[in-house]
Protein backbone atom coordinates (compact mmCIF):
# COMPACT_ATOMS: atom_id res chain seq x y z
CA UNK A 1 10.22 16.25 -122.95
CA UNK A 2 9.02 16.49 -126.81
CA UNK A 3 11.37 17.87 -128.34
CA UNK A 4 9.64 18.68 -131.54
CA UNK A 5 7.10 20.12 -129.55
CA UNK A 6 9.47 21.85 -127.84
CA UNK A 7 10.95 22.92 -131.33
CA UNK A 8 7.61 24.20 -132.75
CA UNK A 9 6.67 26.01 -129.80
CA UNK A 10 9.90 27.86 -129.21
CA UNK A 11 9.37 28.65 -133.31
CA UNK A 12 6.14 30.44 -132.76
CA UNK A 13 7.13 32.02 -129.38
CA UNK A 14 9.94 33.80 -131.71
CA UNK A 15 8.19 34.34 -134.47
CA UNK A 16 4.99 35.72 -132.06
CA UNK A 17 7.73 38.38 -130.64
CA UNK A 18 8.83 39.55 -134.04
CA UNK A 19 5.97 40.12 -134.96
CA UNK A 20 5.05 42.32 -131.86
CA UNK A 21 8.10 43.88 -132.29
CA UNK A 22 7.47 45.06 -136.21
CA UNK A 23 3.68 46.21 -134.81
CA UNK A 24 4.72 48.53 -132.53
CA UNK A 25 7.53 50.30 -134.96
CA UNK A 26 4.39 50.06 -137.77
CA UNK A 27 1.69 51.80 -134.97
CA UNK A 28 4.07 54.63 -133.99
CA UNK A 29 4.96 55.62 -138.10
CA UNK A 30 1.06 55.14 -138.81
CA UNK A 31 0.06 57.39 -135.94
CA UNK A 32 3.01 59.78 -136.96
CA UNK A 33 1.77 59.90 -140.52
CA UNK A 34 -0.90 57.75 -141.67
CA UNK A 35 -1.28 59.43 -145.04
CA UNK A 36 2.23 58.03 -145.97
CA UNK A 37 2.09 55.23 -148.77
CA UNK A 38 5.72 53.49 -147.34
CA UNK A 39 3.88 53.11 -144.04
CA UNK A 40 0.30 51.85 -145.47
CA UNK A 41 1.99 49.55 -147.14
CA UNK A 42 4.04 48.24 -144.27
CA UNK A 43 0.87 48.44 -142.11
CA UNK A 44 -0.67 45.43 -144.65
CA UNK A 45 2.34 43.77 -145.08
CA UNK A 46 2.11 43.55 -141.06
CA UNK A 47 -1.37 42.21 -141.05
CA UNK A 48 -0.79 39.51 -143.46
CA UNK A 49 2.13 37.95 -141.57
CA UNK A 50 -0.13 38.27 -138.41
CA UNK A 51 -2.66 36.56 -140.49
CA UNK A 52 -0.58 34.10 -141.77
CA UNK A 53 0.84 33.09 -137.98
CA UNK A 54 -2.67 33.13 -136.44
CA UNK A 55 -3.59 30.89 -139.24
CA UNK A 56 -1.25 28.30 -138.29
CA UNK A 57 -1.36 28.50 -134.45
CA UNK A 58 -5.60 28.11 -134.69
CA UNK A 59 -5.18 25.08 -136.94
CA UNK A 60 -6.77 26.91 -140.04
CA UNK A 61 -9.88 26.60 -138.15
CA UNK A 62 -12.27 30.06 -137.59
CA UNK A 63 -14.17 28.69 -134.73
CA UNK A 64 -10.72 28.90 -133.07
CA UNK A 65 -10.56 31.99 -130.37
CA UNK A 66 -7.40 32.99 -131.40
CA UNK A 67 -8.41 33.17 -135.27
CA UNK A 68 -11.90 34.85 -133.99
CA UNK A 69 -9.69 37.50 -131.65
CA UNK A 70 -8.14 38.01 -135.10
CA UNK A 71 -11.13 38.68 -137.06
CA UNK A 72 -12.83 41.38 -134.83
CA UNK A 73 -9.95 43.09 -134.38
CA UNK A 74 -10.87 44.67 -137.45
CA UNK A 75 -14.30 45.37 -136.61
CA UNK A 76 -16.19 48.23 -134.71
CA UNK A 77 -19.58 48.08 -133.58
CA UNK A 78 -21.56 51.90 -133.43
CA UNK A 79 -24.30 53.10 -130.86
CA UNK A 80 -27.00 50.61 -132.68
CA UNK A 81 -25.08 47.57 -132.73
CA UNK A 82 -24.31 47.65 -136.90
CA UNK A 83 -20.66 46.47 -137.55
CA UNK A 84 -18.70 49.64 -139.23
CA UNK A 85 -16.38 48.82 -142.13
CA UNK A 86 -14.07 51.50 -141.54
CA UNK A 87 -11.74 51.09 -138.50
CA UNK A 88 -8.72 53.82 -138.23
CA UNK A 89 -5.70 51.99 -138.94
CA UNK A 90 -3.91 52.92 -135.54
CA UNK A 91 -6.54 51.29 -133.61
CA UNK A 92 -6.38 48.08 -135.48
CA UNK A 93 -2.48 47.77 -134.78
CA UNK A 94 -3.27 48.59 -131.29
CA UNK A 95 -5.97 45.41 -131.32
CA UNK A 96 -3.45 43.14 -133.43
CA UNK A 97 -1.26 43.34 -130.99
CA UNK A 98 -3.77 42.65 -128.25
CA UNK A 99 -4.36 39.26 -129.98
CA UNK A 100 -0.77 38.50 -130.18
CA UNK A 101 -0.07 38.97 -126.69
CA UNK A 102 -2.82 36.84 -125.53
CA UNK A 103 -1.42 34.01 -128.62
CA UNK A 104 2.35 34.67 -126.28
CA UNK A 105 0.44 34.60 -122.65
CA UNK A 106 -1.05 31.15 -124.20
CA UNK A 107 1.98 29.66 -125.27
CA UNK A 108 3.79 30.92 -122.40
CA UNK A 109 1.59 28.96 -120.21
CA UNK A 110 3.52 26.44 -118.06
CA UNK A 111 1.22 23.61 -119.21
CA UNK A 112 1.61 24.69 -122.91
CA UNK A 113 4.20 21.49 -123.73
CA UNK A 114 1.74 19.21 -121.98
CA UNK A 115 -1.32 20.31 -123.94
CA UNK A 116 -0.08 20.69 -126.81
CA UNK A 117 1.59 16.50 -126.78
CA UNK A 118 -1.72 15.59 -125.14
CA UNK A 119 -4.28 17.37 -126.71
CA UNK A 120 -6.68 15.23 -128.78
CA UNK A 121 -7.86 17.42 -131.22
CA UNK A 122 -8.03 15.98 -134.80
CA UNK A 123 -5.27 17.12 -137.14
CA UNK A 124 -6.63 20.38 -139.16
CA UNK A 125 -7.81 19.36 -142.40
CA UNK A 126 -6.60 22.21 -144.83
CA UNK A 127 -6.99 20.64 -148.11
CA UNK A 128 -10.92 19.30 -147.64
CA UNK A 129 -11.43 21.97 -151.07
CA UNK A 130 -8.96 19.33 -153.07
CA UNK A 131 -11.25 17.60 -155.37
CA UNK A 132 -8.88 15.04 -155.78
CA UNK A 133 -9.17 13.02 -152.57
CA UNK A 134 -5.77 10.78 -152.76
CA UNK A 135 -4.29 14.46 -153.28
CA UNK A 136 -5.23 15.61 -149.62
CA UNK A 137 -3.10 13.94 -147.70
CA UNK A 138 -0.06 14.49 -149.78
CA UNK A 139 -0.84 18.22 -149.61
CA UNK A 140 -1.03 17.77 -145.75
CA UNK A 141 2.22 16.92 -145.24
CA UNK A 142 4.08 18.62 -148.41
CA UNK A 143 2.24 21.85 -146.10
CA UNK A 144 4.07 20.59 -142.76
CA UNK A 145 7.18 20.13 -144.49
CA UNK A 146 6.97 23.34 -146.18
CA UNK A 147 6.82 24.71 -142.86
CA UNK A 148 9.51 23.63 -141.25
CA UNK A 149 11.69 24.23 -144.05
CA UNK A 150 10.88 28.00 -143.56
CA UNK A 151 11.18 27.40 -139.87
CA UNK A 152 14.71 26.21 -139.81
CA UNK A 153 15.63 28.57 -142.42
CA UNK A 154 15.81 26.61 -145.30
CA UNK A 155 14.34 29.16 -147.73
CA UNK A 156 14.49 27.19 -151.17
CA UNK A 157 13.21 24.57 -149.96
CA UNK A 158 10.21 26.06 -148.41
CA UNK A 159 9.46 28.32 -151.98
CA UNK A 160 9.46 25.17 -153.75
CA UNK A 161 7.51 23.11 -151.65
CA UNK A 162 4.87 25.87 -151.26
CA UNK A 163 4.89 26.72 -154.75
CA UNK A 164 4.22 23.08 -155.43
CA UNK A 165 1.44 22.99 -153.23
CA UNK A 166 -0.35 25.85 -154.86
CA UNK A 167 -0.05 24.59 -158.42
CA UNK A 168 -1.45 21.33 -157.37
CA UNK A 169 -4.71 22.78 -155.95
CA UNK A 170 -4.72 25.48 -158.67
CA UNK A 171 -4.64 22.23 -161.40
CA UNK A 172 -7.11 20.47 -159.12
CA UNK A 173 -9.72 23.32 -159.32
CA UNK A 174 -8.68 23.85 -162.84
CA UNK A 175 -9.75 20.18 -163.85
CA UNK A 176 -12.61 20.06 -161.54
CA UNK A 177 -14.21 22.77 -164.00
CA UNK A 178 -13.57 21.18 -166.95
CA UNK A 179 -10.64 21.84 -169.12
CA UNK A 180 -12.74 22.78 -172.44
CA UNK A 181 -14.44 25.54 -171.01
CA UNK A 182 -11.26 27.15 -170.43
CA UNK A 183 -9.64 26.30 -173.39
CA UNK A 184 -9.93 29.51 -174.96
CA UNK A 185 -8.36 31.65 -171.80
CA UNK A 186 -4.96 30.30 -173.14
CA UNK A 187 -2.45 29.87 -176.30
CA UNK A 188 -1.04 27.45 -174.79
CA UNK A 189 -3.42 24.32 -175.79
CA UNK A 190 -6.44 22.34 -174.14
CA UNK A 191 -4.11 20.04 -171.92
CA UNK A 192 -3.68 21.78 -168.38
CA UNK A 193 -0.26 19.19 -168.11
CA UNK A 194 0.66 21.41 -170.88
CA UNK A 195 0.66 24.06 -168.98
CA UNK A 196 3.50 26.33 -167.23
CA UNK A 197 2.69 27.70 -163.79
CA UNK A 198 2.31 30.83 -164.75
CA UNK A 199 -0.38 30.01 -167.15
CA UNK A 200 -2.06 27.93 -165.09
CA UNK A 201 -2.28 30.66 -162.11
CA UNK A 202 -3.65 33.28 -164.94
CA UNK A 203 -6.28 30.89 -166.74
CA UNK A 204 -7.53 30.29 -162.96
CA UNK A 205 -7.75 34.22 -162.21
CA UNK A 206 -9.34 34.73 -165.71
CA UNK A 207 -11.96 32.05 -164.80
CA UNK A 208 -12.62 33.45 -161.59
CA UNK A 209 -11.60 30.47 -159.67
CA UNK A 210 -9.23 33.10 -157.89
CA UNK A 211 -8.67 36.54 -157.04
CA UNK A 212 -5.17 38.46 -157.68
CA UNK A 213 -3.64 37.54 -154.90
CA UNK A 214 -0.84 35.65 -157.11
CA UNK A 215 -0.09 39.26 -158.11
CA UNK A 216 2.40 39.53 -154.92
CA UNK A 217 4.24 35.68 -156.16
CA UNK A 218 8.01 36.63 -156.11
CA UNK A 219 9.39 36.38 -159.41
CA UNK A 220 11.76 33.29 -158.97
CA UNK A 221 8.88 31.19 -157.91
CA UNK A 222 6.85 32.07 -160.76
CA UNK A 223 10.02 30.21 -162.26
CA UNK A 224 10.21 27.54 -159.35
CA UNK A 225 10.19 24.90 -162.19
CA UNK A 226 13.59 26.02 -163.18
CA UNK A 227 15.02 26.05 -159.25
CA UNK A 228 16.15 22.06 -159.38
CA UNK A 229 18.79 20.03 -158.70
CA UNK A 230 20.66 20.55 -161.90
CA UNK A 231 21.34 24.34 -161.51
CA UNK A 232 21.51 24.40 -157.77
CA UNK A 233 25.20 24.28 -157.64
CA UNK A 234 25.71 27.51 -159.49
CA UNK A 235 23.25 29.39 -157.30
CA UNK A 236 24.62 30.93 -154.30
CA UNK A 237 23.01 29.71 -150.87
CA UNK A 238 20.96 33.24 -150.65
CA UNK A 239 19.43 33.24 -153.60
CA UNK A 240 16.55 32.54 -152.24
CA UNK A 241 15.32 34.60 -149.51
CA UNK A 242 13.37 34.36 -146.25
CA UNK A 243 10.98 37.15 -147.57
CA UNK A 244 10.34 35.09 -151.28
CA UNK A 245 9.58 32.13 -149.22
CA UNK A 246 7.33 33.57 -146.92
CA UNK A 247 5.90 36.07 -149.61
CA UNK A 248 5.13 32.59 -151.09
CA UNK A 249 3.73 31.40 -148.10
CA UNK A 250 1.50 34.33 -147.66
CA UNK A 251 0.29 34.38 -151.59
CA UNK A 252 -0.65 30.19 -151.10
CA UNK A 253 -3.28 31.30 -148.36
CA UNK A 254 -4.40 33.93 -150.19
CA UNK A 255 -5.42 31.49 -153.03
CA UNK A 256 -6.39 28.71 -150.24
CA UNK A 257 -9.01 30.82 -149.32
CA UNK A 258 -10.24 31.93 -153.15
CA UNK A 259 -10.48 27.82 -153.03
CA UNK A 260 -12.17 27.40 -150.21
CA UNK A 261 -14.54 30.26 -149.25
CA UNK A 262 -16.05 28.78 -146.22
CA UNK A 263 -12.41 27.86 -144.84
């Protein structure tokens, strides 16, 4: 037996039934009241983590079935074929949660263990955007570590590994497009290692190189920086929570895919 196959899979199985769990209390208060801002909001909030989880059990790849049950779950064809935009909100809980009982029935599967330690699949390749090729691996594995920080709870550790992450492909797409073209987006001089994070994430949103997803970036890891060794002591244990690290989490996808529109 593998046991850290046997770790990761009994992570996703739990994390797969908490998230089934949220969707149906989020389907019966949208159907209840779908007009209600609380519950629209919760509703997204939903989606994202389902996003987020789908993302990591297909590998980051689209051609994967479960990330292509997750796509057209928001989609509804009319009489002529033409995909609709609109889909009532209800309906795509309903269809979420159709995906994430076939991603359960799949890892469920007796044989699961055994494919997963024998399956010869290349790695996924997340970090192909990084111009900065001796960057890509390092990003590969900070993103594996960040992961199982989260995993087994250890929420600081996860916020700063994934906020590291994203200002290192930020800075990467920042220097790929040439530093004095975007020198007049900031006070804060020409040189991006001159930079705070925070300036760094704006100059890239005012350049277009990303959207506003960094909008939803939890305030202490806007400050990660600041979150070392020296201070830890005087922090308590939960000062970091499981929601900043996964917020984080959710906000470094977000900007993966501004990065990398084909991902």
């Amino acid at each position: 037996m593998n046991d850290p196959l046997q770790s990761q899979l009994e992570t996703s199985i739990d994390r797969l039934e908490a998230l089934v769990q949220r969707g149906w209390s989020v389907r019966q208060a949208i159907t209840a009241d779908p007009a209600n801002p609380a519950t629209v909001v919760a509703v997204r909030q939903w989606q994202q983590d389902c996003g987020v989880l789908i993302n990591e059990l297909s590998g980051g790849s689209k051609a994967h079935w479960l990330a292509r049950s997750f796509s057209e779950a928001f989609l509804v064809r009319g009489t002529a074929g033409a995909v609709v935009e609109m889909v009532p909100p209800a309906e795509i809980v309903e269809r979420l949660l159709e995906v994430l009982g076939q991603a359960l029935a799949s890892l469920s599967h007796p044989d699961a263990l055994t494919l997963m330690a024998t399956s010869d699949a290349p790695a996924p390749r997340r970090f192909d955007f990084v111009h900065n090729a001796e960057l890509r691996p390092v990003l590969e594995q900070a993103y594996a570590d960040g992961r199982h920080a989260l995993d087994q709870g250890e929420n600081e550790l996860a916020l700063l590994t994934y906020c590291g992450i994203l200002e290192a492909i930020v800075t990467d797409a920042l220097e790929h497009n040439g530093i004095g073209g975007l020198s007049n987006s900031t006070s804060s001089g020409t040189n991006i290692a001159d930079w705070s994070f925070d300036t760094r994430l704006s100059v890239a949103e005012k350049a277009g190189l990303i959207r506003g997803g960094c909008a939803r970036l939890p305030a202490v890891a806007r400050s990660y920086r600041e979150l070392d060794s020296a201070n830890r002591a005087q922090r308590s244990e939960s000062a970091i929570s499981e929601r900043d690290a996964r917020l984080t989490s959710q906000v470094l996808h977000v900007v993966m895919r501004d990065l990398n529109p084909g991902r």
